[in-house]
PDB file of N, CA and C in Angstrom:
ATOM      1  N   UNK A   1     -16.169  -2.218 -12.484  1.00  0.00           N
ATOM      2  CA  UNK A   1     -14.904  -1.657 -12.049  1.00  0.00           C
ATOM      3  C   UNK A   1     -14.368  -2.500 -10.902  1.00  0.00           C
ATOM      4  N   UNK A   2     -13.007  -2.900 -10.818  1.00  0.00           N
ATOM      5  CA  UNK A   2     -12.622  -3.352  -9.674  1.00  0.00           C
ATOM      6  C   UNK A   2     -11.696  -2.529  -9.381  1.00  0.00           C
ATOM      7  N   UNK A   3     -10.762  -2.907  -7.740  1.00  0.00           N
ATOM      8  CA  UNK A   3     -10.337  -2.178  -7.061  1.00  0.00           C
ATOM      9  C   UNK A   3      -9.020  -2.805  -7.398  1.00  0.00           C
ATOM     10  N   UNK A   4      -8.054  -2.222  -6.346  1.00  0.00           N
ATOM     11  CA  UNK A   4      -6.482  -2.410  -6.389  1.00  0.00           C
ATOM     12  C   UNK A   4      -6.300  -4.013  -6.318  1.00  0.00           C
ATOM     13  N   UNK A   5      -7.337  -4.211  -4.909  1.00  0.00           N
ATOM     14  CA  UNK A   5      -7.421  -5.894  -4.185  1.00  0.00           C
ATOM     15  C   UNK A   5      -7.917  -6.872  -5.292  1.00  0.00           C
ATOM     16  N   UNK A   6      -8.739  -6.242  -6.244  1.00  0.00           N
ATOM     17  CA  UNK A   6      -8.898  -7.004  -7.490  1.00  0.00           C
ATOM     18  C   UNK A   6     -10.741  -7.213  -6.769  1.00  0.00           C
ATOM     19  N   UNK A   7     -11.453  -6.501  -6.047  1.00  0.00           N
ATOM     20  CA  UNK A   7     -12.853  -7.099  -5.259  1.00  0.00           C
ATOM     21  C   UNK A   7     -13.450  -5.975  -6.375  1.00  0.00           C
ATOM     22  N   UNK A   8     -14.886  -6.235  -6.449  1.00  0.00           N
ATOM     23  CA  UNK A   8     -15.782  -5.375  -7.315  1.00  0.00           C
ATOM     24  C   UNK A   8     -16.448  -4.349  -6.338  1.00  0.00           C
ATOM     25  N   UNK A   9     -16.261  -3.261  -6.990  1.00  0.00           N
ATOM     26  CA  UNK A   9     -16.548  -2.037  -5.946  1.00  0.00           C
ATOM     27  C   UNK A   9     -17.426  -1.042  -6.840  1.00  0.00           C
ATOM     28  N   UNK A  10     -18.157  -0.488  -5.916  1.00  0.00           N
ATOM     29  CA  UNK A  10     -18.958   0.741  -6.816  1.00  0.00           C
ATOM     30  C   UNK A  10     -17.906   1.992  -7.145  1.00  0.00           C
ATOM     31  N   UNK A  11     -18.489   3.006  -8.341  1.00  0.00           N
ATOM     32  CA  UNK A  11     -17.581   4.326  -8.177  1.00  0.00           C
ATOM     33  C   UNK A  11     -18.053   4.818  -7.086  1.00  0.00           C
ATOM     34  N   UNK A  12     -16.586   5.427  -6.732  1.00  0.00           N
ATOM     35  CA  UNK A  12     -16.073   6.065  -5.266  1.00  0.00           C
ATOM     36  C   UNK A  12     -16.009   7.679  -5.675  1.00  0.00           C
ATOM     37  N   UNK A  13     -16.480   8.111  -4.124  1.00  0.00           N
ATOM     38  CA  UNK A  13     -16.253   9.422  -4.254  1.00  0.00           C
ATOM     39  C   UNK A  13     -14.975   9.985  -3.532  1.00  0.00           C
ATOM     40  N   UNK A  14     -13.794   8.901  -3.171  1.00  0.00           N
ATOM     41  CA  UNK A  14     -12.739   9.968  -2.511  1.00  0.00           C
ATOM     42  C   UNK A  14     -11.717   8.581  -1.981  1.00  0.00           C
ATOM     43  N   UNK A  15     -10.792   8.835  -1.393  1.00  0.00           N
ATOM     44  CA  UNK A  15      -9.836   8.186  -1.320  1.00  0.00           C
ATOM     45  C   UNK A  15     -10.149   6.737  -0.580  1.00  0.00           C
ATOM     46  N   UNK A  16      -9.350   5.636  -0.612  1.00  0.00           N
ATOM     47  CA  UNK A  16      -9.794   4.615  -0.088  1.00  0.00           C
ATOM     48  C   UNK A  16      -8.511   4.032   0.888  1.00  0.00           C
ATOM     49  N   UNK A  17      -9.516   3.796   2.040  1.00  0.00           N
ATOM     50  CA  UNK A  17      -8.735   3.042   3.640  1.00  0.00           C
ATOM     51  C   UNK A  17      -8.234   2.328   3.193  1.00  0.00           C
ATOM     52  N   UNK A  18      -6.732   2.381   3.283  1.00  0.00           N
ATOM     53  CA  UNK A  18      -5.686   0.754   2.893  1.00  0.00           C
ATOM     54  C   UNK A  18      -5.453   0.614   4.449  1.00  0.00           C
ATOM     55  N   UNK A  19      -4.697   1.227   5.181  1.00  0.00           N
ATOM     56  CA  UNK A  19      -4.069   0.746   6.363  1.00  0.00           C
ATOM     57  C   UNK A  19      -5.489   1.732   7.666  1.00  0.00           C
ATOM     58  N   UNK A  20      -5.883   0.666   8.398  1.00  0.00           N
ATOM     59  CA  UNK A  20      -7.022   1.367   9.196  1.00  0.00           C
ATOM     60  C   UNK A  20      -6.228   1.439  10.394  1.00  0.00           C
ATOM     61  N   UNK A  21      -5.121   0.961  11.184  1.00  0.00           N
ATOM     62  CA  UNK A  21      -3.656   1.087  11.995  1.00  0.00           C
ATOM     63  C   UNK A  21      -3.374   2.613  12.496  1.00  0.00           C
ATOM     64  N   UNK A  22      -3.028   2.845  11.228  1.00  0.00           N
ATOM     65  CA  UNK A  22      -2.711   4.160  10.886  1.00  0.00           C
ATOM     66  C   UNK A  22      -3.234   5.238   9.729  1.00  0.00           C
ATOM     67  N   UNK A  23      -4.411   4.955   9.500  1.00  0.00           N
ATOM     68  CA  UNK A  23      -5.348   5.700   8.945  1.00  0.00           C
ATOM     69  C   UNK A  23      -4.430   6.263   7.505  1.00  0.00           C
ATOM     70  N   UNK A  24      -3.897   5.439   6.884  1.00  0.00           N
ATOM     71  CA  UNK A  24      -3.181   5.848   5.465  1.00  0.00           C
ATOM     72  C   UNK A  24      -4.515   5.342   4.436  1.00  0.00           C
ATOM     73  N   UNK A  25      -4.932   6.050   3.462  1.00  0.00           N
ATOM     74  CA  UNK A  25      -5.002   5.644   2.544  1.00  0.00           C
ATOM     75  C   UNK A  25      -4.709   6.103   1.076  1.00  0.00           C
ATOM     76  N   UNK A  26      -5.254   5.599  -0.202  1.00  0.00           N
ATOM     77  CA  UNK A  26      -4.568   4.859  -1.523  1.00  0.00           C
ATOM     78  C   UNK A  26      -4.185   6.422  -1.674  1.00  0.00           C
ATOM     79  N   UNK A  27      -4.725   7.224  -1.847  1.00  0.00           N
ATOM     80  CA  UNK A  27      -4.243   8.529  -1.990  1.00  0.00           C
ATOM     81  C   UNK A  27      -2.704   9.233  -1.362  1.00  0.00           C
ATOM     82  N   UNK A  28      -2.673   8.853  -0.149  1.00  0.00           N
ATOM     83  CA  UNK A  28      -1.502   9.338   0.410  1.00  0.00           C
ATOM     84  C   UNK A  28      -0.462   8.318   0.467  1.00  0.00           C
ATOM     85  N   UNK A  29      -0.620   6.946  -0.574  1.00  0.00           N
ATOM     86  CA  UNK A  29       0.338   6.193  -1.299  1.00  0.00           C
ATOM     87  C   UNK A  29       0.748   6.499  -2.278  1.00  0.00           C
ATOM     88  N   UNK A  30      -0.289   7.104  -2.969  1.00  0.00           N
ATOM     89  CA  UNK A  30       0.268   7.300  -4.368  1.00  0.00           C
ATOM     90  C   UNK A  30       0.722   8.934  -4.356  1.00  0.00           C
ATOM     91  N   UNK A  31       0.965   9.663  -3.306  1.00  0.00           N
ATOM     92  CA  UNK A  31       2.081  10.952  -3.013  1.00  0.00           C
ATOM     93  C   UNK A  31       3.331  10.447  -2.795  1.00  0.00           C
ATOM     94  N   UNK A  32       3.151   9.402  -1.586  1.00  0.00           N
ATOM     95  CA  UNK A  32       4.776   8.948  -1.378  1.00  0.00           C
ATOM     96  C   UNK A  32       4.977   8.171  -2.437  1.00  0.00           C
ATOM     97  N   UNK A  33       4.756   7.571  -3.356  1.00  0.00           N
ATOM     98  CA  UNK A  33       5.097   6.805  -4.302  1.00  0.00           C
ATOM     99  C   UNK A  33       5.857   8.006  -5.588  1.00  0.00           C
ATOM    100  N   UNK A  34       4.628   8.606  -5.584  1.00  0.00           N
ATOM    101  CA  UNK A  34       5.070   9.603  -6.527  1.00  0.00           C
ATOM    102  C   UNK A  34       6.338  10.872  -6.039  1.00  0.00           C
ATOM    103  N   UNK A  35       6.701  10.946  -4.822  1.00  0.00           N
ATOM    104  CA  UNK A  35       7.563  11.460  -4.142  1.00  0.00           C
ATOM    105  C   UNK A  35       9.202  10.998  -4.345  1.00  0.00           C
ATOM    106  N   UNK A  36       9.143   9.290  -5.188  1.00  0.00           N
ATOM    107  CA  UNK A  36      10.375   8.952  -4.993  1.00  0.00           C
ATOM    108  C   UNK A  36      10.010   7.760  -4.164  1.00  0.00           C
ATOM    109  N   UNK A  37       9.357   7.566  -3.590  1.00  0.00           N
ATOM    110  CA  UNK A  37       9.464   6.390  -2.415  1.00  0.00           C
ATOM    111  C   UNK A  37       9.635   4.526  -3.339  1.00  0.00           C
ATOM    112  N   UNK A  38      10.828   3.667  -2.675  1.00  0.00           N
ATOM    113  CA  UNK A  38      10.979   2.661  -3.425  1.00  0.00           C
ATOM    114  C   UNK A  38      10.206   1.673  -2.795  1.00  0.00           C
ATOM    115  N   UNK A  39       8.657   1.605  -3.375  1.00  0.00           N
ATOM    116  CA  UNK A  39       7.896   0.617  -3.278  1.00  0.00           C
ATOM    117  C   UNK A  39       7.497   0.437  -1.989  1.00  0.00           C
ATOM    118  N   UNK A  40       6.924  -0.984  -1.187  1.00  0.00           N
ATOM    119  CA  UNK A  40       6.717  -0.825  -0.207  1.00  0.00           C
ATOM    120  C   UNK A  40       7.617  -0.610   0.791  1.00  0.00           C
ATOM    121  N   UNK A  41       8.386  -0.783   0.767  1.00  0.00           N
ATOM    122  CA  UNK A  41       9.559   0.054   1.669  1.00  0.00           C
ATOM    123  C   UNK A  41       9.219   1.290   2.362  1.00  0.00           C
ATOM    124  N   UNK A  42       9.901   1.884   1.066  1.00  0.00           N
ATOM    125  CA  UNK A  42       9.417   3.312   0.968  1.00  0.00           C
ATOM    126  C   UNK A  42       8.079   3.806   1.729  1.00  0.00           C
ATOM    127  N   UNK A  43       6.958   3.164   1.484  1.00  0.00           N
ATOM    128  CA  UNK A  43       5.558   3.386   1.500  1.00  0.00           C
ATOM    129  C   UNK A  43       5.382   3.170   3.338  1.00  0.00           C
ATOM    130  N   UNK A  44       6.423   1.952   4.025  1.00  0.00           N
ATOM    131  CA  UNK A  44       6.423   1.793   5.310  1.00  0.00           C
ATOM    132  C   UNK A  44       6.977   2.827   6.166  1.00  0.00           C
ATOM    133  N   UNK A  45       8.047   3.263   5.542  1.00  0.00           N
ATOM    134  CA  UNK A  45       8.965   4.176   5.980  1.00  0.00           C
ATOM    135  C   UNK A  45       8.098   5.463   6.330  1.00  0.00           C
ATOM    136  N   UNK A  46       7.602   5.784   4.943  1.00  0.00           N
ATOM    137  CA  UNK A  46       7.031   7.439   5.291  1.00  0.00           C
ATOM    138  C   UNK A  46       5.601   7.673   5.818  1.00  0.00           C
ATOM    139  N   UNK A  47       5.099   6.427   6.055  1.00  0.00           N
ATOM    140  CA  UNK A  47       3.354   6.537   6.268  1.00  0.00           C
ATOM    141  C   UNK A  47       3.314   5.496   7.723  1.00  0.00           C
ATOM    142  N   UNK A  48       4.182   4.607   7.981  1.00  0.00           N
ATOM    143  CA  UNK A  48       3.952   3.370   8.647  1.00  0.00           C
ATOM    144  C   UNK A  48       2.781   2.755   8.521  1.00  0.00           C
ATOM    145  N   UNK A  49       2.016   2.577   7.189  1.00  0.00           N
ATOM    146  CA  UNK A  49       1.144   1.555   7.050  1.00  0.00           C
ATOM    147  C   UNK A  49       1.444   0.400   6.739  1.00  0.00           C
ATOM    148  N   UNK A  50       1.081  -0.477   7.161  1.00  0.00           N
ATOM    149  CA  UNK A  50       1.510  -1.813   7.162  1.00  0.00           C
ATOM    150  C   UNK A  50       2.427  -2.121   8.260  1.00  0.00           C
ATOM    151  N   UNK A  51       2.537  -1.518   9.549  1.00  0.00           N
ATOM    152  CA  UNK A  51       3.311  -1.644  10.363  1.00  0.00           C
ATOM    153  C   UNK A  51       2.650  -1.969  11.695  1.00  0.00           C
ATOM    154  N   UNK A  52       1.006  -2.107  11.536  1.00  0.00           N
ATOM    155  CA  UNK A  52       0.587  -2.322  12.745  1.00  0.00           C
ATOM    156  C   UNK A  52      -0.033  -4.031  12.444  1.00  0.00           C
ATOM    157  N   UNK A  53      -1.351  -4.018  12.628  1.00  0.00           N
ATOM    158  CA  UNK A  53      -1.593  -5.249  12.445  1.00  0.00           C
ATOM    159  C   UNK A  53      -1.560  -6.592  11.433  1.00  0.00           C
ATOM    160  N   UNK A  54      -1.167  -5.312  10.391  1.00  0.00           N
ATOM    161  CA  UNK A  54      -0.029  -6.257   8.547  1.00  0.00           C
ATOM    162  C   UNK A  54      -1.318  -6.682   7.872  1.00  0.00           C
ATOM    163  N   UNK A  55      -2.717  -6.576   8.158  1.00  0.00           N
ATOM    164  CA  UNK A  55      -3.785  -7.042   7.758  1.00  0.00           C
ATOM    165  C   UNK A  55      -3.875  -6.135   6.422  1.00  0.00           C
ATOM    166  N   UNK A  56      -3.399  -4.940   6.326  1.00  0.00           N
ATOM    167  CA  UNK A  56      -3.098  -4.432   4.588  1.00  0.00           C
ATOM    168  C   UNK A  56      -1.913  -4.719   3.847  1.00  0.00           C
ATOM    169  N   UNK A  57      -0.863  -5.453   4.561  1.00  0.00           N
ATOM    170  CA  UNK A  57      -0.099  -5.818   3.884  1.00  0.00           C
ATOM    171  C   UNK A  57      -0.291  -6.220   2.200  1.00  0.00           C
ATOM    172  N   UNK A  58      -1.468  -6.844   2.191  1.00  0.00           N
ATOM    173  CA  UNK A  58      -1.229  -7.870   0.520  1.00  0.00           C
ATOM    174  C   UNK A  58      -1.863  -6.640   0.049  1.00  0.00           C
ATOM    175  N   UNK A  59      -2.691  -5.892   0.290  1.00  0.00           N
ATOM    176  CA  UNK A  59      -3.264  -4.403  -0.449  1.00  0.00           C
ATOM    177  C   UNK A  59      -2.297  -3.345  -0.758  1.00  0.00           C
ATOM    178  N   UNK A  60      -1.284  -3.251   0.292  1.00  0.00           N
ATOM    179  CA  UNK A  60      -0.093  -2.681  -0.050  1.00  0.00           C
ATOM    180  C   UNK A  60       0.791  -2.910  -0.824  1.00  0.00           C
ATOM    181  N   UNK A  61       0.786  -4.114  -0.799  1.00  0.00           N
ATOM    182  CA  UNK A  61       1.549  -4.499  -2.198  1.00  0.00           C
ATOM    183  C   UNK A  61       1.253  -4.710  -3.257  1.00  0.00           C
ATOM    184  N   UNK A  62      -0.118  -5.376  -3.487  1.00  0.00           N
ATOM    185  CA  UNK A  62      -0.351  -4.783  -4.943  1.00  0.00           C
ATOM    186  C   UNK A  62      -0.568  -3.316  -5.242  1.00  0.00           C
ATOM    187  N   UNK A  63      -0.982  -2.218  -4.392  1.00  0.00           N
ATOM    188  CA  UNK A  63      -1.258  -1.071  -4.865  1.00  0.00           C
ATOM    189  C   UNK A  63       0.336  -0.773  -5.322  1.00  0.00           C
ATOM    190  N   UNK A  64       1.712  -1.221  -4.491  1.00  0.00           N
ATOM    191  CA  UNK A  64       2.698  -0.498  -4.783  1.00  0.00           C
ATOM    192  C   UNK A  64       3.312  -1.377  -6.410  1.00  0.00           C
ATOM    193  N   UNK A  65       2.481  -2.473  -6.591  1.00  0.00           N
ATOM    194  CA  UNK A  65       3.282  -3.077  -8.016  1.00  0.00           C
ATOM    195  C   UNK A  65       2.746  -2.325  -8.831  1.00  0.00           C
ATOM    196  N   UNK A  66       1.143  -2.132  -8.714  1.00  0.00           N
ATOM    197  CA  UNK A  66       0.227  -1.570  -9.549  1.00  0.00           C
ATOM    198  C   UNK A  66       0.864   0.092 -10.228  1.00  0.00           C
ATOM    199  N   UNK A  67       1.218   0.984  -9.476  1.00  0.00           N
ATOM    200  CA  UNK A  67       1.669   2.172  -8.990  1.00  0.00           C
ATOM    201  C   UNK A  67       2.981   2.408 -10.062  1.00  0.00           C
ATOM    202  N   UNK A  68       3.970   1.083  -9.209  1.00  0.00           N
ATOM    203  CA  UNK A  68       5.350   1.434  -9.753  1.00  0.00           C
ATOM    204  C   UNK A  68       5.368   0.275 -11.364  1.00  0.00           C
ATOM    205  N   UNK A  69       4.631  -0.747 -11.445  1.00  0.00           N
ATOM    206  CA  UNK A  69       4.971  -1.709 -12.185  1.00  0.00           C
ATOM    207  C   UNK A  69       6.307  -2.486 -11.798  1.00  0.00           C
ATOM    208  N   UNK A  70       6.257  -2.361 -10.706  1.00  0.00           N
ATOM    209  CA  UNK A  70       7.437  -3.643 -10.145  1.00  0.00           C
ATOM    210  C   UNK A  70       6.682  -4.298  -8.653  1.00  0.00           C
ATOM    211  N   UNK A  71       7.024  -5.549  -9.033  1.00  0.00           N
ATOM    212  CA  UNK A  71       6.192  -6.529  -7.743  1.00  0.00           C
ATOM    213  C   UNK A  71       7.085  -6.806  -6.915  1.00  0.00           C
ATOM    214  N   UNK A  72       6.734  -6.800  -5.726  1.00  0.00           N
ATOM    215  CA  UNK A  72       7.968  -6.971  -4.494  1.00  0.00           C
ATOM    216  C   UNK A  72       7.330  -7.953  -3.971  1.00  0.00           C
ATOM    217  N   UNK A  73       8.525  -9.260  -3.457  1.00  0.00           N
ATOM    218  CA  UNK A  73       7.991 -10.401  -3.057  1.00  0.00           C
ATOM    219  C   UNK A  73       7.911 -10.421  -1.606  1.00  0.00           C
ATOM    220  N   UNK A  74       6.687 -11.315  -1.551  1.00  0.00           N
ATOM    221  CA  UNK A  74       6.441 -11.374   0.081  1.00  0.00           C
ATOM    222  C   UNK A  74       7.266 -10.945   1.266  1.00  0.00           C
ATOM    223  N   UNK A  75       8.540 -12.113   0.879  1.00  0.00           N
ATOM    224  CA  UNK A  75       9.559 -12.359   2.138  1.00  0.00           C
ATOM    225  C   UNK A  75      10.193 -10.917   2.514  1.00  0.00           C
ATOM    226  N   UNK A  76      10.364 -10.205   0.923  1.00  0.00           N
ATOM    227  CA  UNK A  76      10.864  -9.017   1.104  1.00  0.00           C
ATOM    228  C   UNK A  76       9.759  -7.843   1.947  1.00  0.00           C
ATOM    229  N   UNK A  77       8.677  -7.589   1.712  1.00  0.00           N
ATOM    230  CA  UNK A  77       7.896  -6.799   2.465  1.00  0.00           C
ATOM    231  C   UNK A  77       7.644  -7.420   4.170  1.00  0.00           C
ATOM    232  N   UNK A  78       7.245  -8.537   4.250  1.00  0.00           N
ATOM    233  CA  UNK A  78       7.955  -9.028   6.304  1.00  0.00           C
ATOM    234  C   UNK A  78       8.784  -8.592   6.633  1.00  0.00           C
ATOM    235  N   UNK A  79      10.108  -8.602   5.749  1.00  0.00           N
ATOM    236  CA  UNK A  79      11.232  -8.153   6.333  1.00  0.00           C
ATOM    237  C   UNK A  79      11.739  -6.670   6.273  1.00  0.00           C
ATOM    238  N   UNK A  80      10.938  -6.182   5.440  1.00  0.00           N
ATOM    239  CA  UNK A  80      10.906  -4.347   5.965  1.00  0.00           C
ATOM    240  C   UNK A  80      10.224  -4.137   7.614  1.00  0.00           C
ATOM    241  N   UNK A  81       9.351  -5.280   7.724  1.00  0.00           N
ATOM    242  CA  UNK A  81       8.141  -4.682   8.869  1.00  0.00           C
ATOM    243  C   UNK A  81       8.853  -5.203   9.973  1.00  0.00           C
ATOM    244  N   UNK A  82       9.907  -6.254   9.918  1.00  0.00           N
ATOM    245  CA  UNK A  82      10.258  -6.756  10.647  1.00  0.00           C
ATOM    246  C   UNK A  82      11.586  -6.138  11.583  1.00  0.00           C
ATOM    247  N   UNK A  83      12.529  -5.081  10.276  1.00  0.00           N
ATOM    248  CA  UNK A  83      13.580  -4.876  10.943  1.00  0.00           C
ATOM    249  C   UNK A  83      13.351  -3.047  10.336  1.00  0.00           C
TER     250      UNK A  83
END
């Protein structure tokens, strides 16, 4: 089994740390996702993960292509965090 990040992981018993910043994880992405939220945007907006040290950034974004089936490019996710 692999994970969102694409790394080989054992089965899990419960939700998994994406943003350790702000203590979001994959679970309470895939509420705001499923809430309506547009991708990582969205996902910055209502959780602020990915807004502290950006070190989940690339996890955030594949979980949100994975999720929605639309990939959001780099420049575009900096520039949510940025402004």
């Amino acid at each position: 089994m692999t994970s969102a990040a694409g790394s080989a992981t054992h089965e899990r018993s419960g939700p998994v740390l994406v943003c350790h910043c702000h203590r979001v994880n994959d679970a309470r992405i895939d509420q705001v996702l499923a809430a309506g939220a547009d991708g990582v945007r969205g996902v910055v907006r209502a959780t602020r993960a990915g807004s502290g040290c950006g070190g989940c950034i690339p996890m955030l974004r594949e979980l949100c292509a994975t999720r929605t089936g639309r990939v959001t490019c780099p420049q575009h996710a900096d520039a949510v965090l940025a402004g």
